[in-house]
Protein backbone atom coordinates (compact mmCIF):
# COMPACT_ATOMS: atom_id res chain seq x y z
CA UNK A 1 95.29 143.75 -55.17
CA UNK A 2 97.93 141.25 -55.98
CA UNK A 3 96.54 138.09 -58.04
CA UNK A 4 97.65 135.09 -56.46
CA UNK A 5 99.80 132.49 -58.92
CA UNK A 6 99.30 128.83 -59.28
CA UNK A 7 101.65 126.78 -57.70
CA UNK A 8 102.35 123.49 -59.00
CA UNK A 9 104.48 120.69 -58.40
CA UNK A 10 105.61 117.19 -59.64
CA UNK A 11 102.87 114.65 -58.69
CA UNK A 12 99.63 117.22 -58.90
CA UNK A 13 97.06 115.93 -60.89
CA UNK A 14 95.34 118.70 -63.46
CA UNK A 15 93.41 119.53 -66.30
CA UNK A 16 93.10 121.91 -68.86
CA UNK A 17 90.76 125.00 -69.32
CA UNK A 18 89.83 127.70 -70.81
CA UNK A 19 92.08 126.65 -74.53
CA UNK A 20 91.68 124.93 -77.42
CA UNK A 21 93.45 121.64 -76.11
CA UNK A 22 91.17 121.91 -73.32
CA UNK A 23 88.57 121.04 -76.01
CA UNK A 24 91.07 118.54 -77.38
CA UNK A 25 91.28 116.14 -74.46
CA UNK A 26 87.63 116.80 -72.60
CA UNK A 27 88.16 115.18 -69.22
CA UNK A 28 91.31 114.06 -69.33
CA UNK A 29 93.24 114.54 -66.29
CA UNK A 30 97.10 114.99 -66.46
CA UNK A 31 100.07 114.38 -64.26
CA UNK A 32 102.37 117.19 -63.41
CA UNK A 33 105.89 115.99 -64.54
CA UNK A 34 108.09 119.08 -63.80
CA UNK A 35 108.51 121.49 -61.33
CA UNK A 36 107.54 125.18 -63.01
CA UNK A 37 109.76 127.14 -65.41
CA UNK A 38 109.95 130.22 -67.14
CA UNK A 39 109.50 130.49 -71.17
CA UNK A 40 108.80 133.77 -72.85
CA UNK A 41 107.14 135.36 -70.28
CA UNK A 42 104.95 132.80 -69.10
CA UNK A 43 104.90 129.64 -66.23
CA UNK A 44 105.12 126.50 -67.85
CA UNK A 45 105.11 122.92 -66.72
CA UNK A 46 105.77 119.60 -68.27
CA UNK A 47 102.50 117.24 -68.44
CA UNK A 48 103.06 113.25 -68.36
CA UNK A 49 102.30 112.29 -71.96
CA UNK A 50 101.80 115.52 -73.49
CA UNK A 51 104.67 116.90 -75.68
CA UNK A 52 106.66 120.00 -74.46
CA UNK A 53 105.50 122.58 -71.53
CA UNK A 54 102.05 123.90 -70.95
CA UNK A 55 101.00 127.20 -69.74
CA UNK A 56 100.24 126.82 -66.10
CA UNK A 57 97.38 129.70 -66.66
CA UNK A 58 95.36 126.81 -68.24
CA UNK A 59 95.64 124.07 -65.87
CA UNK A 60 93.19 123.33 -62.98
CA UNK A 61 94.25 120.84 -59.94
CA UNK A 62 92.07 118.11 -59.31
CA UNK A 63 91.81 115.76 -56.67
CA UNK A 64 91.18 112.31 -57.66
């Protein structure tokens, strides 16, 4: 069964889950601020406000 990827794009309002930052910032929702890239393996994104990419594995859209 193929595991279907999180797509995210400039605009898309998220939060975190399932991390430690996600305990960090409880409720805070974050814009995304760059289209997905690769780093070491894993999908990252760049969050409005937060410093460098984040691991798109521990981001949830919301709609607000």
């Amino acid at each position: 069964m193929k595991r279907q990827r999180k797509k995210f794009h400039i605009g898309d309002m998220v939060k975190m889950v399932n991390c430690l930052e996600a305990d960090c910032h409880p409720g805070v929702i974050w814009e995304v601020a760059s289209e997905p890239w690769k780093v070491c393996g894993s999908t990252v994104v760049k969050l409005k406000n937060y410093p460098g990419g984040f691991d798109v594995t521990k981001l949830e859209r919301v709609e607000v």
